[in-house]
Structures are given as structure tokens and as C-alpha cells.
PDB file of N, CA and C in Angstrom:
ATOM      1  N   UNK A   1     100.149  81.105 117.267  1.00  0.00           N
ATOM      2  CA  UNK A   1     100.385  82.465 117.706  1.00  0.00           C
ATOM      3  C   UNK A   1      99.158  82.932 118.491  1.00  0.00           C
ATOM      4  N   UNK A   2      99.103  83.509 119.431  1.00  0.00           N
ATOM      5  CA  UNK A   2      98.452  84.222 120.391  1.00  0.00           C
ATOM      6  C   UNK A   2      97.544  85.161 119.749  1.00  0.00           C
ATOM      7  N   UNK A   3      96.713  85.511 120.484  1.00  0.00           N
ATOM      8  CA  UNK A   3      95.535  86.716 119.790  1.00  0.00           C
ATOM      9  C   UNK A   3      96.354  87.922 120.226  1.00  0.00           C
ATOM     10  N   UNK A   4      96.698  87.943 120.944  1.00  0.00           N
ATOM     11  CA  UNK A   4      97.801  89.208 121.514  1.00  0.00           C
ATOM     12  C   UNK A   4      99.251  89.168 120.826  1.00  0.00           C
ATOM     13  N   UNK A   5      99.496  88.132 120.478  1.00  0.00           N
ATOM     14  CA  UNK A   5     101.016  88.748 119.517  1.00  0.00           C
ATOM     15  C   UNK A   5      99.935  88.780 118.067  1.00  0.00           C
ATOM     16  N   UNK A   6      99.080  88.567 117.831  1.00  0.00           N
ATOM     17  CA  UNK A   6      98.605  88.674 116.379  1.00  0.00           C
ATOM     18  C   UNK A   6      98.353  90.476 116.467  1.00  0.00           C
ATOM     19  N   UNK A   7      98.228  91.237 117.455  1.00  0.00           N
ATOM     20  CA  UNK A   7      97.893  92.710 117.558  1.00  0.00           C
ATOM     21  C   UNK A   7      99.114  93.192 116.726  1.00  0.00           C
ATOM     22  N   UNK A   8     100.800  92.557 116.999  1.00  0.00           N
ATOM     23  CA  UNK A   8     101.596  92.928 116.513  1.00  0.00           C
ATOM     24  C   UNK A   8     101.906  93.216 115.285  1.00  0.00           C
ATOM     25  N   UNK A   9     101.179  92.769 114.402  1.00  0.00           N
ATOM     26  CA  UNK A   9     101.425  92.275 112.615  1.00  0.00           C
ATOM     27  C   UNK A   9     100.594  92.684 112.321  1.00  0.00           C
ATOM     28  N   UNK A  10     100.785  94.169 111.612  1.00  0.00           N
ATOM     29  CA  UNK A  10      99.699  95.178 110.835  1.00  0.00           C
ATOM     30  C   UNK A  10      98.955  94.509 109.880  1.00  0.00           C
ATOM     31  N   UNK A  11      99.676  93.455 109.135  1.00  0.00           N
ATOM     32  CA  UNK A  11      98.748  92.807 107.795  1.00  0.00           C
ATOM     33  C   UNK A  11      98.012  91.940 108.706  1.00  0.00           C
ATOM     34  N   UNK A  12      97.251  91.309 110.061  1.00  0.00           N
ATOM     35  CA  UNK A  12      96.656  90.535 109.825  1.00  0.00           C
ATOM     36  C   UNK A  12      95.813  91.567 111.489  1.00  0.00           C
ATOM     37  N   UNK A  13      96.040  92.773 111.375  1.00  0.00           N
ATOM     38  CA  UNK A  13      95.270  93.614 112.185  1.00  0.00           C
ATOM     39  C   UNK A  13      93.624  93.380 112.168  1.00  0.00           C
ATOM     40  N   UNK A  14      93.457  93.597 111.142  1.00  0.00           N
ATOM     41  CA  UNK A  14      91.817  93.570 110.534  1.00  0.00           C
ATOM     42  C   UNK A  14      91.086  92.354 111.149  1.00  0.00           C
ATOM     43  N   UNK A  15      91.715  90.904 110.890  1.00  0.00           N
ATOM     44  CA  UNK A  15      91.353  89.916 111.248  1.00  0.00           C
ATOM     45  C   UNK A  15      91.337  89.661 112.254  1.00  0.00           C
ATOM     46  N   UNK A  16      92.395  90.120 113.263  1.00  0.00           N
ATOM     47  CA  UNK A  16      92.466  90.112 115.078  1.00  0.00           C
ATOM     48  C   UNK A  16      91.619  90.731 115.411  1.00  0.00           C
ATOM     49  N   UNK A  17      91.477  91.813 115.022  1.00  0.00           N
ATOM     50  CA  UNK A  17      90.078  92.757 115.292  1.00  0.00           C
ATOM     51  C   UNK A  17      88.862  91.972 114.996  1.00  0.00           C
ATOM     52  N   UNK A  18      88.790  91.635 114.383  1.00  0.00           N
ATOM     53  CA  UNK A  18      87.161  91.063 114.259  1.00  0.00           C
ATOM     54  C   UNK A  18      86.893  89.996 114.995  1.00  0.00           C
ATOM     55  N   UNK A  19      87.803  88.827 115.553  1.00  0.00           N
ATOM     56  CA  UNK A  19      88.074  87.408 116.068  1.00  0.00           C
ATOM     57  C   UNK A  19      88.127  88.111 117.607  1.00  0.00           C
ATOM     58  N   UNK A  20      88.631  89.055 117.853  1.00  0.00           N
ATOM     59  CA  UNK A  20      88.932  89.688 119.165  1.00  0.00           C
ATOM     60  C   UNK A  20      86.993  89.804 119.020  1.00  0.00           C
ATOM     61  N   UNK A  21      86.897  90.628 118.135  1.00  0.00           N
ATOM     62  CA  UNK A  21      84.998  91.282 118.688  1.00  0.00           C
ATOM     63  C   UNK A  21      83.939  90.109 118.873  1.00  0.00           C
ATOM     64  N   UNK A  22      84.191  89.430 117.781  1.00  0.00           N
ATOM     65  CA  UNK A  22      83.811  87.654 118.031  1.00  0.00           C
ATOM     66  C   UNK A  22      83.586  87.305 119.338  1.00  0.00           C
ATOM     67  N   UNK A  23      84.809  87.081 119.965  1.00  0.00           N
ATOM     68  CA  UNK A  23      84.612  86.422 120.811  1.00  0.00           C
ATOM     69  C   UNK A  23      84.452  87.048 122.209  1.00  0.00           C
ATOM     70  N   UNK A  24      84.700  88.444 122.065  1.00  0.00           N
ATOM     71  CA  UNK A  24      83.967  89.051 123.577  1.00  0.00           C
ATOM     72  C   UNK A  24      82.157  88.748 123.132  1.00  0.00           C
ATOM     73  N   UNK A  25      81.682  89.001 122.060  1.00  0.00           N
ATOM     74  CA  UNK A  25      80.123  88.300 122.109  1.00  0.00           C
ATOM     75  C   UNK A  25      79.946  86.732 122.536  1.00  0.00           C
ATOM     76  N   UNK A  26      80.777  86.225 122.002  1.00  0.00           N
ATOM     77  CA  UNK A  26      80.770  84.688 121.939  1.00  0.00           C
ATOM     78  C   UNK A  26      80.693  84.652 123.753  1.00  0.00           C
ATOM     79  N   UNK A  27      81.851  85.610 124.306  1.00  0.00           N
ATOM     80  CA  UNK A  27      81.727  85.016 125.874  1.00  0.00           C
ATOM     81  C   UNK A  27      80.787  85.660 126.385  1.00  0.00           C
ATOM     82  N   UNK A  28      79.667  86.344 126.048  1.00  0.00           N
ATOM     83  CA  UNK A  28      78.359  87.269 126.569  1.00  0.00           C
ATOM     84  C   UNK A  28      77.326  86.031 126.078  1.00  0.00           C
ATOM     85  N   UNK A  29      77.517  85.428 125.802  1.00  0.00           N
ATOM     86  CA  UNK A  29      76.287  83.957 125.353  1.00  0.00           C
ATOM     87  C   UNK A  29      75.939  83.577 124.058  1.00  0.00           C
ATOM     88  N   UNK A  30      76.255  84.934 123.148  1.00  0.00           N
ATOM     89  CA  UNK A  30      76.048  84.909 121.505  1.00  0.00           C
ATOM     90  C   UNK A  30      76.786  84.347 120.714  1.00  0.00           C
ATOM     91  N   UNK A  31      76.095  84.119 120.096  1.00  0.00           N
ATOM     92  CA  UNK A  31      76.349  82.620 118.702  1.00  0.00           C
ATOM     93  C   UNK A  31      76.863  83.547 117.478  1.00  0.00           C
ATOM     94  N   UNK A  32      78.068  84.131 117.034  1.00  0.00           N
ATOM     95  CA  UNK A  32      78.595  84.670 116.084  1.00  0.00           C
ATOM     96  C   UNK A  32      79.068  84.236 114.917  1.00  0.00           C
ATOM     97  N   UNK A  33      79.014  84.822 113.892  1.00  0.00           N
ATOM     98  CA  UNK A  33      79.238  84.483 112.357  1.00  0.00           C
ATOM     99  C   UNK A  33      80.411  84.946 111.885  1.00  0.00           C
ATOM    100  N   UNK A  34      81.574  84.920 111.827  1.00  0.00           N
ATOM    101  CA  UNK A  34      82.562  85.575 111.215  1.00  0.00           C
ATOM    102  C   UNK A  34      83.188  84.956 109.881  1.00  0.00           C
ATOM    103  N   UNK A  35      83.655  85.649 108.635  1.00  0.00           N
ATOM    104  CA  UNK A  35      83.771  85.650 107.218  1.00  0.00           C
ATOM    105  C   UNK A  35      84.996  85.844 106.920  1.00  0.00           C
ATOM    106  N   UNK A  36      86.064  84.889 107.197  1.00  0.00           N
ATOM    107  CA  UNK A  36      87.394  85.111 107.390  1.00  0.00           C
ATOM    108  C   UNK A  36      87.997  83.782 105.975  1.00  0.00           C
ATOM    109  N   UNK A  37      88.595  84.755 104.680  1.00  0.00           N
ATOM    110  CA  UNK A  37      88.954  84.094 103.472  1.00  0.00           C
ATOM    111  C   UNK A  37      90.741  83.173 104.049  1.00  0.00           C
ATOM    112  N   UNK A  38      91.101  84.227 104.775  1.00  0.00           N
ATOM    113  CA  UNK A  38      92.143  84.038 105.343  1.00  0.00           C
ATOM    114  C   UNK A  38      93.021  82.575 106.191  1.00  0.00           C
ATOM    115  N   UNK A  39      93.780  81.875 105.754  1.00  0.00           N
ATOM    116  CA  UNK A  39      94.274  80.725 106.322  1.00  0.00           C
ATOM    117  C   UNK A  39      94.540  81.030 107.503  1.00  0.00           C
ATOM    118  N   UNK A  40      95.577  82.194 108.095  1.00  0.00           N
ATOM    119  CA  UNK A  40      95.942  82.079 109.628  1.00  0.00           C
ATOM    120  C   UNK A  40      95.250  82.648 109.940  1.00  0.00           C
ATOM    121  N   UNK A  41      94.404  83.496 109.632  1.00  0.00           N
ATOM    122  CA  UNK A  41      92.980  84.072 110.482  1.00  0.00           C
ATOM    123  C   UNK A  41      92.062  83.190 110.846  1.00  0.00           C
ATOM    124  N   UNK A  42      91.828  82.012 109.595  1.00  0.00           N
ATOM    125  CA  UNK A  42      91.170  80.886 109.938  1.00  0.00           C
ATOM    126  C   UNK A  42      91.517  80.003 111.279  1.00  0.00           C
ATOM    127  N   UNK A  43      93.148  79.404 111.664  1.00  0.00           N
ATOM    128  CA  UNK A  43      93.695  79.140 112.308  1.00  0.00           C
ATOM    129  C   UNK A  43      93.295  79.480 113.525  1.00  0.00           C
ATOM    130  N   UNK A  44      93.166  80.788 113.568  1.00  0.00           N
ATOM    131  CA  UNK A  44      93.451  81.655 114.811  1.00  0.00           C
ATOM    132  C   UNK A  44      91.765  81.330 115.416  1.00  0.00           C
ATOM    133  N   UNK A  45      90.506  81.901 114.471  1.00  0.00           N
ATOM    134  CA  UNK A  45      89.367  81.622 114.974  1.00  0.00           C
ATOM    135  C   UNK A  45      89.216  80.106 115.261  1.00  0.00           C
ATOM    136  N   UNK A  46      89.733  78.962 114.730  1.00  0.00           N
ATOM    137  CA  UNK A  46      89.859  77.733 115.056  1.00  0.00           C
ATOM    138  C   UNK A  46      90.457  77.890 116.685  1.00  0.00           C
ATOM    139  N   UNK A  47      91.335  78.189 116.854  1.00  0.00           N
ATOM    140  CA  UNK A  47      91.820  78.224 118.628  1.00  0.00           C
ATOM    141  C   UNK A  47      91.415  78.662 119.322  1.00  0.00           C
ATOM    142  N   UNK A  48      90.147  79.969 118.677  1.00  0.00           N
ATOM    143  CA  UNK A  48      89.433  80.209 119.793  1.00  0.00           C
ATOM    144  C   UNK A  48      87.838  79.827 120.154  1.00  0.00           C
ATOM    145  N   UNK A  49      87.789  78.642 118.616  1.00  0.00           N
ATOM    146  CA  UNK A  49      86.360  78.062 118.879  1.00  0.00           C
ATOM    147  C   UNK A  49      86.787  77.069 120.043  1.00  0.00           C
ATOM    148  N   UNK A  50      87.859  76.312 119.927  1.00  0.00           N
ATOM    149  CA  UNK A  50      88.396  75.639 120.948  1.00  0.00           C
ATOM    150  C   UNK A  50      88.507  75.312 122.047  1.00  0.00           C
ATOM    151  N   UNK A  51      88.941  76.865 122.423  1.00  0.00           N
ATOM    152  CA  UNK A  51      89.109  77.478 123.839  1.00  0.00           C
ATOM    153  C   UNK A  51      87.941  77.556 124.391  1.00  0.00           C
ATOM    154  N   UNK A  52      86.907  78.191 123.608  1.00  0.00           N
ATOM    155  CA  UNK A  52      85.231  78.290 123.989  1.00  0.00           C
ATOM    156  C   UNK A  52      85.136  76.939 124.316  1.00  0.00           C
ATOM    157  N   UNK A  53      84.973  76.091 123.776  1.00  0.00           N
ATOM    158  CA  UNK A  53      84.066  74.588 123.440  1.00  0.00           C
ATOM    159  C   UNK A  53      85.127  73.957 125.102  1.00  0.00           C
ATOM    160  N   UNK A  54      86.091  73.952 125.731  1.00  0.00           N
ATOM    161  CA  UNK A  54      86.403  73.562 126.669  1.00  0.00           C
ATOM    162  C   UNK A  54      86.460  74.332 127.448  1.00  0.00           C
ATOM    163  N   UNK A  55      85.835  75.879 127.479  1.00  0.00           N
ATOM    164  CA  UNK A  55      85.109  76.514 128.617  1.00  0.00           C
ATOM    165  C   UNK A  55      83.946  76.043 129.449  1.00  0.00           C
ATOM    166  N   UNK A  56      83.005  76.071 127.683  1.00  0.00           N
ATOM    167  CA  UNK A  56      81.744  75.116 128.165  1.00  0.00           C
ATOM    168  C   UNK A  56      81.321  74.126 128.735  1.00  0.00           C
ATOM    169  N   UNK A  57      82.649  73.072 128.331  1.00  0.00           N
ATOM    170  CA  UNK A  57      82.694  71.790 128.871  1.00  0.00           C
ATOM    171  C   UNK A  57      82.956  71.990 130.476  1.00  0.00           C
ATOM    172  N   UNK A  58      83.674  73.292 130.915  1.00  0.00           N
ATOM    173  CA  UNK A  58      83.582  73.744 132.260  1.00  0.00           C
ATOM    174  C   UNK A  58      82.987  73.966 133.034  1.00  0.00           C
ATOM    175  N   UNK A  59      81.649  74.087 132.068  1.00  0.00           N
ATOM    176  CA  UNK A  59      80.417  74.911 132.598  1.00  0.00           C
ATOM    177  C   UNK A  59      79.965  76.386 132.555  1.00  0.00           C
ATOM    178  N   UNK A  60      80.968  77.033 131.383  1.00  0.00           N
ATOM    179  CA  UNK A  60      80.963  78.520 131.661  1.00  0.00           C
ATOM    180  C   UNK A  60      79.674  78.184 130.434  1.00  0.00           C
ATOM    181  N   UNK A  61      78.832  79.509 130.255  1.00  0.00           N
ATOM    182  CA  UNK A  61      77.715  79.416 129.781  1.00  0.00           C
ATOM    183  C   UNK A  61      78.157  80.298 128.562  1.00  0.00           C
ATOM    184  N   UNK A  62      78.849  80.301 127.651  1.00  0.00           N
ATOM    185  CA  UNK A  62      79.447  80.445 126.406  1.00  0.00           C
ATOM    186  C   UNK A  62      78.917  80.380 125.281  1.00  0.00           C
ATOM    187  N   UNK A  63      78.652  81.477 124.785  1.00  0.00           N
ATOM    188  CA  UNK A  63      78.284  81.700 123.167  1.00  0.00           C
ATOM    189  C   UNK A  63      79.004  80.422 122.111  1.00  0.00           C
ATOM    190  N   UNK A  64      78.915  80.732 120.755  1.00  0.00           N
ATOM    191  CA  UNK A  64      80.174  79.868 120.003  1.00  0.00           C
ATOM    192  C   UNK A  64      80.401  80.466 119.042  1.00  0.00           C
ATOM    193  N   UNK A  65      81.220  80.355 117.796  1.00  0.00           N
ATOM    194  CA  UNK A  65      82.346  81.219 116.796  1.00  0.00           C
ATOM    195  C   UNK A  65      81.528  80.522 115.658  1.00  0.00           C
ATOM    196  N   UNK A  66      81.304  80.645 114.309  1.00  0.00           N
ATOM    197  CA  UNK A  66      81.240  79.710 113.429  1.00  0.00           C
ATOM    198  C   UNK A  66      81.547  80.672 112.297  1.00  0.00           C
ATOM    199  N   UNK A  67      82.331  79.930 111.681  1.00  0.00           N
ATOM    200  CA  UNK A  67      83.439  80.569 110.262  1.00  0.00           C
ATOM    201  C   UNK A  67      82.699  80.391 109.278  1.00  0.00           C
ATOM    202  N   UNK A  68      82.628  80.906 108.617  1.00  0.00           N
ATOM    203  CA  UNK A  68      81.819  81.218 107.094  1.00  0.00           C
ATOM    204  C   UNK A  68      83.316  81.636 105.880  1.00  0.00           C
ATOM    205  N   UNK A  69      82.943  81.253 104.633  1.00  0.00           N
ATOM    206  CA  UNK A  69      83.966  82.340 103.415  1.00  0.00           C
ATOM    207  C   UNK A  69      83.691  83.217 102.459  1.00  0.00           C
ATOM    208  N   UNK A  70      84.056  83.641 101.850  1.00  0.00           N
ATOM    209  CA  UNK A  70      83.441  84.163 100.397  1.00  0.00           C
ATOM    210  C   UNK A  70      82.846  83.089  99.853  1.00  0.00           C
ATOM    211  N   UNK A  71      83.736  81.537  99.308  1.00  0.00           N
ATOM    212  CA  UNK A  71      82.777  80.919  98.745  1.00  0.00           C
ATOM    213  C   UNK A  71      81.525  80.312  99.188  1.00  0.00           C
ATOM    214  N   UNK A  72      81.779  80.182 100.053  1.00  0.00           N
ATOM    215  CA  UNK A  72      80.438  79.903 101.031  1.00  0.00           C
ATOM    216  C   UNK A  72      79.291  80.711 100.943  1.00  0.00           C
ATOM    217  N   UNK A  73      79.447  82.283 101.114  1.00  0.00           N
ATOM    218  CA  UNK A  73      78.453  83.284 100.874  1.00  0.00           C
ATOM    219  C   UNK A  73      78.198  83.272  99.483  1.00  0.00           C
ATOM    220  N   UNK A  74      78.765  83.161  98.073  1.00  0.00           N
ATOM    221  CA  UNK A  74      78.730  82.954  96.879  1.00  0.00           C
ATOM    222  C   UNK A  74      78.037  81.432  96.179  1.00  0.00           C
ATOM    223  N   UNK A  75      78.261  80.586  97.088  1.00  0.00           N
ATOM    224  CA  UNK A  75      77.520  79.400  96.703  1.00  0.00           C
ATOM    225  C   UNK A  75      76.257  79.336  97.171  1.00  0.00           C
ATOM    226  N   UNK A  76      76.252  80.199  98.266  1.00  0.00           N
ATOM    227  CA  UNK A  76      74.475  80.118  98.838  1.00  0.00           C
ATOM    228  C   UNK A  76      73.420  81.061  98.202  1.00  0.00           C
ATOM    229  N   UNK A  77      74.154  82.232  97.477  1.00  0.00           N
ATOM    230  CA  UNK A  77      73.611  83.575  96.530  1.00  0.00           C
ATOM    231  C   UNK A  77      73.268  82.456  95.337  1.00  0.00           C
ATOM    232  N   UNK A  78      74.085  82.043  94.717  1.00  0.00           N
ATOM    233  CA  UNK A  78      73.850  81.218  93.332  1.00  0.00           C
ATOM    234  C   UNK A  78      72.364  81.233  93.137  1.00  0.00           C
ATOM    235  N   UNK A  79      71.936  81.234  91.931  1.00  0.00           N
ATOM    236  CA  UNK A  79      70.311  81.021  91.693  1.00  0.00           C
ATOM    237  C   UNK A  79      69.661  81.802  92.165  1.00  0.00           C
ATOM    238  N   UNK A  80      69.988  82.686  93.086  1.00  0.00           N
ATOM    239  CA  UNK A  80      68.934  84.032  93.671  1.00  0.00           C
ATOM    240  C   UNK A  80      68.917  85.451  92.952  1.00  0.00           C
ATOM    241  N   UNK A  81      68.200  86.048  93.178  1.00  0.00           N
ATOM    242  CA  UNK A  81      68.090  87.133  92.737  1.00  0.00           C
ATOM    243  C   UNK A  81      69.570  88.547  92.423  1.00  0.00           C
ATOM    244  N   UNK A  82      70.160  87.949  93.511  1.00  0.00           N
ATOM    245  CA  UNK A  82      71.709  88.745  93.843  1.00  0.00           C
ATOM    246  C   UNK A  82      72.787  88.251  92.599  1.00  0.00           C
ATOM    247  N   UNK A  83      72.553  87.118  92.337  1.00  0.00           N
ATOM    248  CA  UNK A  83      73.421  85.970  91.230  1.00  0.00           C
ATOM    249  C   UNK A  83      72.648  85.134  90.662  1.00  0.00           C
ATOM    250  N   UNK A  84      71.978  85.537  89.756  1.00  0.00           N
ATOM    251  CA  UNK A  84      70.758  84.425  88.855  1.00  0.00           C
ATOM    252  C   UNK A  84      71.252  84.192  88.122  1.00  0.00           C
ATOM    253  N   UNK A  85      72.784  83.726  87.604  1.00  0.00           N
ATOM    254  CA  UNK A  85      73.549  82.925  86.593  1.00  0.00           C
ATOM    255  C   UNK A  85      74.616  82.803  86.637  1.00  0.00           C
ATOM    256  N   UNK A  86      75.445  81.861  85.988  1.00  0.00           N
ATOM    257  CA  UNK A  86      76.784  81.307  85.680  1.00  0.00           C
ATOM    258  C   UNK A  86      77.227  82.627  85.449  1.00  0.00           C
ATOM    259  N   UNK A  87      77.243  83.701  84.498  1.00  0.00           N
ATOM    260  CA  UNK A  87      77.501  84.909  84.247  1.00  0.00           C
ATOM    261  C   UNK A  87      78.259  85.681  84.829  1.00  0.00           C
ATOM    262  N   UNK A  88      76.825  86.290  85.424  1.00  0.00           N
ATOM    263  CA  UNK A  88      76.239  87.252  86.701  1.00  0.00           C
ATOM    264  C   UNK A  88      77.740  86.629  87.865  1.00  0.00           C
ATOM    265  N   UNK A  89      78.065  85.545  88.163  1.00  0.00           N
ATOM    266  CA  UNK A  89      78.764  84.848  88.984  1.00  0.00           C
ATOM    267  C   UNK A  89      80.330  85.150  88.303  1.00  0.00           C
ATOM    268  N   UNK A  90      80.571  84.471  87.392  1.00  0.00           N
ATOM    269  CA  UNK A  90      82.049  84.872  86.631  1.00  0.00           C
ATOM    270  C   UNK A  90      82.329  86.482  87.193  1.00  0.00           C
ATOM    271  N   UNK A  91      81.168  87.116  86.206  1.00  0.00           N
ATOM    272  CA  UNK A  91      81.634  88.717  86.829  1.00  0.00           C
ATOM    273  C   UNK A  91      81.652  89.045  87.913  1.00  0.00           C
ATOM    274  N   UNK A  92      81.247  88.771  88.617  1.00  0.00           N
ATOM    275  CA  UNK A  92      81.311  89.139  90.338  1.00  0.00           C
ATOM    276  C   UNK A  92      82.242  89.062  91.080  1.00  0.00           C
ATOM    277  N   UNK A  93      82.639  87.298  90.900  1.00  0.00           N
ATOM    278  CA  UNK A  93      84.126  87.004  91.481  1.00  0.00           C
ATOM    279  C   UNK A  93      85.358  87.653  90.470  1.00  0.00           C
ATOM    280  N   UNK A  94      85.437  87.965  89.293  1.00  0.00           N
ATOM    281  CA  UNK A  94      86.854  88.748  88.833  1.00  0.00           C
ATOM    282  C   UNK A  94      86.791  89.709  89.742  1.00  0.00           C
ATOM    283  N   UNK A  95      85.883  90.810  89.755  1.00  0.00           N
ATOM    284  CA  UNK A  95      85.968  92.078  90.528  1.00  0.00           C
ATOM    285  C   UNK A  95      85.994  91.017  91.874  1.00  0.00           C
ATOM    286  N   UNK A  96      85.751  90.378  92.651  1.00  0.00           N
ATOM    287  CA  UNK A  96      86.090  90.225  94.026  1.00  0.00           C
ATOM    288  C   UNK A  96      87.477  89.525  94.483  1.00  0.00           C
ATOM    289  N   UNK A  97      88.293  89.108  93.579  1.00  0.00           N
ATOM    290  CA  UNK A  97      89.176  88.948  93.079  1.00  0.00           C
ATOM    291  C   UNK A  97      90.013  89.519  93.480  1.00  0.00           C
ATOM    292  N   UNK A  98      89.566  91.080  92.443  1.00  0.00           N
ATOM    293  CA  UNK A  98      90.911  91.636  92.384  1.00  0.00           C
ATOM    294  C   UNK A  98      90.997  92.723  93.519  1.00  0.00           C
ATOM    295  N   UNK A  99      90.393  92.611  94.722  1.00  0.00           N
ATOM    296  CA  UNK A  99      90.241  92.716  95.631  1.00  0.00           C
ATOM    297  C   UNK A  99      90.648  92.184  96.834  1.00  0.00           C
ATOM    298  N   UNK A 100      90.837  90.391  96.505  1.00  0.00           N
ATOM    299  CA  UNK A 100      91.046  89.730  97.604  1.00  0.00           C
ATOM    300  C   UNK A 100      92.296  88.550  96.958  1.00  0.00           C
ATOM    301  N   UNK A 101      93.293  88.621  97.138  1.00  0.00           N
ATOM    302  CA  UNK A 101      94.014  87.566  96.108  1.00  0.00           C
ATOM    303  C   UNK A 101      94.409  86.368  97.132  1.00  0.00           C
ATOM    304  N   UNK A 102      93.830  86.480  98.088  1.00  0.00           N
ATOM    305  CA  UNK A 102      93.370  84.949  98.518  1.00  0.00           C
ATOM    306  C   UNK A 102      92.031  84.248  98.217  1.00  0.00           C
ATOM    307  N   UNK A 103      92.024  85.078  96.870  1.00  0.00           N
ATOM    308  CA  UNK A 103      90.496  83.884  96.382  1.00  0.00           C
ATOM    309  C   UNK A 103      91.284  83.034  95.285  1.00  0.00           C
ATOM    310  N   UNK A 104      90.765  81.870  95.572  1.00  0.00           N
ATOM    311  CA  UNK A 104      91.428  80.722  94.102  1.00  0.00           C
ATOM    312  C   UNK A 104      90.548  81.219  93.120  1.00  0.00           C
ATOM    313  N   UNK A 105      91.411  80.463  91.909  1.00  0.00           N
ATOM    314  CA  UNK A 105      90.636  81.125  90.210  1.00  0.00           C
ATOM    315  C   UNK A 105      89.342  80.555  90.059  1.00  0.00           C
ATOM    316  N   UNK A 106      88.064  80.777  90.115  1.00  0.00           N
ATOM    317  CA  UNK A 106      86.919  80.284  89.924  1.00  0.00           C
ATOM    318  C   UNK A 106      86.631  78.626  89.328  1.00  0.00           C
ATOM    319  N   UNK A 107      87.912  78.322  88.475  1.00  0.00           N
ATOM    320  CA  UNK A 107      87.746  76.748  88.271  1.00  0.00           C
ATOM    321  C   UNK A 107      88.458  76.157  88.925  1.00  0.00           C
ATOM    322  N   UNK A 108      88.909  76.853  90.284  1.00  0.00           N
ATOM    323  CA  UNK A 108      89.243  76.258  91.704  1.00  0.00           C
ATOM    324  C   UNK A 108      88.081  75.608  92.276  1.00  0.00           C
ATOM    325  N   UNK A 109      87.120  76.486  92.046  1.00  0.00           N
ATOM    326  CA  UNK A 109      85.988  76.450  93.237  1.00  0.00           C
ATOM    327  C   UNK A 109      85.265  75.390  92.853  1.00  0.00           C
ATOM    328  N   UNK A 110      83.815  75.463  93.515  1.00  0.00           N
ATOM    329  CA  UNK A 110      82.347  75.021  92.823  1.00  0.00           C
ATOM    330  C   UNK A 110      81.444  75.905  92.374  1.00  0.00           C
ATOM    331  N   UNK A 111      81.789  76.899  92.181  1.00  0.00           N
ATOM    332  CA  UNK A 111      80.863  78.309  92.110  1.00  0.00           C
ATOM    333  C   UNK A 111      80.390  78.218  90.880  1.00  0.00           C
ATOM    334  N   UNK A 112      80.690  77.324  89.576  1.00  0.00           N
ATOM    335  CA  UNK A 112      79.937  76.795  88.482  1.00  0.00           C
ATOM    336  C   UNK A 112      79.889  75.419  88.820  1.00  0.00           C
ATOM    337  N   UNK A 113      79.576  74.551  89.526  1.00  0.00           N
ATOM    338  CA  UNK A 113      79.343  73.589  89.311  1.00  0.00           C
ATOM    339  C   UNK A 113      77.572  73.295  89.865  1.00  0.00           C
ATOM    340  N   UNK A 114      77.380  72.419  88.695  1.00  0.00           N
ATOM    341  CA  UNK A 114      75.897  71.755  88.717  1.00  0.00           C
ATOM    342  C   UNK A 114      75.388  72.121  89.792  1.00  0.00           C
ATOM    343  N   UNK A 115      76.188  71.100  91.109  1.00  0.00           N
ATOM    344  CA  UNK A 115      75.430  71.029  92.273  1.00  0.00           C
ATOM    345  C   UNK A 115      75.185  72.575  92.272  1.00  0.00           C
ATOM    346  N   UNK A 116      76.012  73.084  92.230  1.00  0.00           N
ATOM    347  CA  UNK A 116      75.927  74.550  93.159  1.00  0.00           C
ATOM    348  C   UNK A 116      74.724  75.404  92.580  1.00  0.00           C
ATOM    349  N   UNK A 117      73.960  75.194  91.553  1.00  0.00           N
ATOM    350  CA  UNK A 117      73.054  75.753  90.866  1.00  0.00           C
ATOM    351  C   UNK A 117      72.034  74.948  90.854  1.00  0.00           C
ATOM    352  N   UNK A 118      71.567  73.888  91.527  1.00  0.00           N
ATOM    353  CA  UNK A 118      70.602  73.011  91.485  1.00  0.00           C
ATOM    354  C   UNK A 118      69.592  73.728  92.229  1.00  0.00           C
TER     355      UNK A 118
END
């Protein structure tokens, strides 16, 4: 689906919006971070890292997209001051949770595992 029929579909508004702001930086030369939990939002920033990466290959002088998640931001907190335990971590993700119900159940993740606390 298109970034322009994605304008159409109120539930995935939020995410077009941000992938849309993305990538007008991305085509100004900047290297952007976007935090998308979302499968077809994921999708969607996938087609337009794409589109970039065979601009460049054009020669256009092009920023680039790079996707980040919750667990990603949660596995890199682990052990720091923000999340200094297995705990501290359980509680965090219920409440982020029940907020976002495209998060898997924590013994989905690695968000207790060894590595992730080493």
C-alpha cells in the first residue's frame, strides 16, 4: 500500500504521519530514527528505506530511515539507571502493555534474559 492510500485509514494515521516526517528529513540529507511497534507501519518504513537506498544508488544525496522498537529501546535501558532490574522491567512493560497491545507477553521477549542484563 502506498504512503498516500495509507492517509486513508484513520487507525494507521499516526504512523503515516511520522514515516511521511521521516522521510521528508531523510530526503534533506538526515539520518532518522523512527520507533514503529507496528507490523504494517514497519512494512511501510521498509518501502521507503528502499526507495531511498535506490535513489542513492542514483546519486541523489539522501539521508536514510532506521527502525528502532519498544523492545529494542527496553533492552538497551536494562541495567541503567531508568531499569536497574528484572523488576523495575516486569513493571514497566505491564503498564506499557496496556497501552500498546501490539507488545508480546514479556516471556515473548528477551527483556529477562541473561544476555539482556549482562
Amino acid at each position: 500500500m502506498s504512503l498516500a492510500d495509507r492517509f486513508t485509514i484513520s487507525k494507521d494515521l499516526g504512523e503515516t504521519m511520522v514515516i511521511a516526517h521521516a522521510v521528508v528529513l531523510a530526503e534533506q540529507g538526515k539520518s532518522v530514527t523512527v520507533l514503529i511497534d507496528d507490523g504494517a507501519g514497519q512494512q511501510l518504513l521498509a518501502f521507503q528505506q528502499a526507495r531511498l537506498e535506490r535513489l542513492r544508488a542514483a546519486g541523489h544525496n539522501f539521508g536514510d530511515l532506521n527502525l528502532i522498537t519498544t523492545l529494542t529501546v527496553l533492552e538497551r535501558a536494562a541495567g541503567s539507571t531508568h531499569i536497574p532490574d528484572k523488576a523495575t522491567m516486569r513493571k514497566l512493560y505491564e503498564r506499557l502493555r496496556g497501552l500498546d497491545d501490539g507488545l508480546p507477553p514479556i516471556t515473548h521477549t528477551q527483556l529477562l534474559a541473561p544476555s539482556t542484563w549482562s
